[in-house]
C-alpha atoms as a PDB file:
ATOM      1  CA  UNK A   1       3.475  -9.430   9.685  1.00  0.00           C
ATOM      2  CA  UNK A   2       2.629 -12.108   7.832  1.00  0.00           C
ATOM      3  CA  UNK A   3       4.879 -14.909   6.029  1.00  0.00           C
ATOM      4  CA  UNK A   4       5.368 -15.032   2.264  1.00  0.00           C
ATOM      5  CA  UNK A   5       4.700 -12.751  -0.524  1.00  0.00           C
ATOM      6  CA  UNK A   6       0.935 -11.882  -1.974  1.00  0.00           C
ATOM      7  CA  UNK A   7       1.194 -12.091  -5.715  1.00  0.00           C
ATOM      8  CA  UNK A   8      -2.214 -11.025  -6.798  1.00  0.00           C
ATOM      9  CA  UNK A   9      -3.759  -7.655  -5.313  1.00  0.00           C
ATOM     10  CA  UNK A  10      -7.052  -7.753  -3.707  1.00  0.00           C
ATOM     11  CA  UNK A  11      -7.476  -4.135  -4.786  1.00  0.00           C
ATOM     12  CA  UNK A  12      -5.205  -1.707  -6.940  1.00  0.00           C
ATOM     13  CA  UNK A  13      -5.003   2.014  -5.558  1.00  0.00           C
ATOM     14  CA  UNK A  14      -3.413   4.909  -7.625  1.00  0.00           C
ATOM     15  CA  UNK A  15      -1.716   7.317  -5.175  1.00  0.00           C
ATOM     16  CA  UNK A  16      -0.302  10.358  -5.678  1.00  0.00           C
ATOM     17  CA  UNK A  17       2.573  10.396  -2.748  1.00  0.00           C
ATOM     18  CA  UNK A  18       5.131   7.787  -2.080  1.00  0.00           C
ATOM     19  CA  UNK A  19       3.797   7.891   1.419  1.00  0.00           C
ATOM     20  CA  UNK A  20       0.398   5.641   1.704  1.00  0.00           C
ATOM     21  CA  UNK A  21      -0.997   3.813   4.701  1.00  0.00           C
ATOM     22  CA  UNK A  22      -2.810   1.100   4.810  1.00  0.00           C
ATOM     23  CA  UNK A  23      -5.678  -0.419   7.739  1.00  0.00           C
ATOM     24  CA  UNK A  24      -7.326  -2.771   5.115  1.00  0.00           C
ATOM     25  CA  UNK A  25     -10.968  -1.233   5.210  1.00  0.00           C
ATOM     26  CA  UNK A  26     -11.368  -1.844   9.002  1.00  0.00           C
ATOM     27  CA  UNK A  27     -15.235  -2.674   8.075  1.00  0.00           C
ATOM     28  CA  UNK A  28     -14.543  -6.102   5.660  1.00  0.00           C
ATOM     29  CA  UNK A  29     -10.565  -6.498   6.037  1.00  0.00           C
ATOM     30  CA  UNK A  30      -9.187  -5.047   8.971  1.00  0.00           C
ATOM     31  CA  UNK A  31      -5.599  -5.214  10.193  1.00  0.00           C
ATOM     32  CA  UNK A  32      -3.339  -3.174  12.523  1.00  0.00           C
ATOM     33  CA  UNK A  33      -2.667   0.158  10.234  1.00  0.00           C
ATOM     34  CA  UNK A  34       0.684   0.309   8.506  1.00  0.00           C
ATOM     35  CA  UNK A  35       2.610   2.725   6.875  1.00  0.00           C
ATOM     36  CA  UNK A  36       3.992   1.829   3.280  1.00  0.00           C
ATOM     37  CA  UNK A  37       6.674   3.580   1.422  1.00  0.00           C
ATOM     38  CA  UNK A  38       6.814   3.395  -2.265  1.00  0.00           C
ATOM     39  CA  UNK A  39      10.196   3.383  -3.309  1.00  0.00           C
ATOM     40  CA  UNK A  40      10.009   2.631  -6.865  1.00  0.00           C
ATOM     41  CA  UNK A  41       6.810   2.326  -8.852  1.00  0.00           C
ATOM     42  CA  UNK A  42       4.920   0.575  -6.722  1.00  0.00           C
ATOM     43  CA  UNK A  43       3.647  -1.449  -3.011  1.00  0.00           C
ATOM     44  CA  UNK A  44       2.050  -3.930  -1.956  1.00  0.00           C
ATOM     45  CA  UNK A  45       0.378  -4.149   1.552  1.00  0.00           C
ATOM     46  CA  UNK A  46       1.496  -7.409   3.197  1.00  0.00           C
ATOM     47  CA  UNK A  47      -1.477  -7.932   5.348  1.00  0.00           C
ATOM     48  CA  UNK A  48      -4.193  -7.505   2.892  1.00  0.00           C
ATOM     49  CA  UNK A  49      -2.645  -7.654  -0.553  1.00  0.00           C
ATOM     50  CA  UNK A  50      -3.444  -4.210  -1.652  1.00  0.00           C
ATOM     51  CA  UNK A  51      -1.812  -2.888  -4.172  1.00  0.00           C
ATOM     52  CA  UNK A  52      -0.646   1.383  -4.450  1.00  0.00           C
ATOM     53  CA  UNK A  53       0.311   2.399  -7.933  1.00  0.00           C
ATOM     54  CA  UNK A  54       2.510   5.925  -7.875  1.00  0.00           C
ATOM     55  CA  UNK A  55       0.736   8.060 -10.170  1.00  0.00           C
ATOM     56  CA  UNK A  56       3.403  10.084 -12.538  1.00  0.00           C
ATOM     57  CA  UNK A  57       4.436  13.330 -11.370  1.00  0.00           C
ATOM     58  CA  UNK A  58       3.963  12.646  -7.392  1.00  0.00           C
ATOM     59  CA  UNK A  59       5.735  13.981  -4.464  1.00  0.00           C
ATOM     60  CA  UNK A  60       8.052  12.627  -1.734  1.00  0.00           C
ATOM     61  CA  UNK A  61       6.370  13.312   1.468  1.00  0.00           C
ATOM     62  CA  UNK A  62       9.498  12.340   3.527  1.00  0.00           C
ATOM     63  CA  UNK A  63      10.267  14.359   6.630  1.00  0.00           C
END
């Protein structure tokens, strides 16, 4: 992954699960596809700085 933190988002995404994944639009951005998992209000991708939002009332798609 890559060093240091992203402070400004290159996009901001409102999801509705704590479980998002992320391939950076494989057309303009692309990186290897991760899986994020939002544990508190919020993630940011670390390859391509975008930002997922948790929506209010989502779910926990943990298995």
């Amino acid at each position: 992954m890559p060093d240091g933190t992203p402070t400004t988002p290159t996009e901001i995404i409102h999801v509705k699960s704590r479980s998002v994944s992320c391939d950076g639009d494989a057309s303009v951005l692309g990186h290897p596809k991760v899986f994020l998992k939002i544990t508190g209000t919020q993630i940011m991708c670390p390859y391509c700085s975008k930002l997922f939002i948790l929506e209010p009332g989502a779910v926990d798609n943990s298995h």
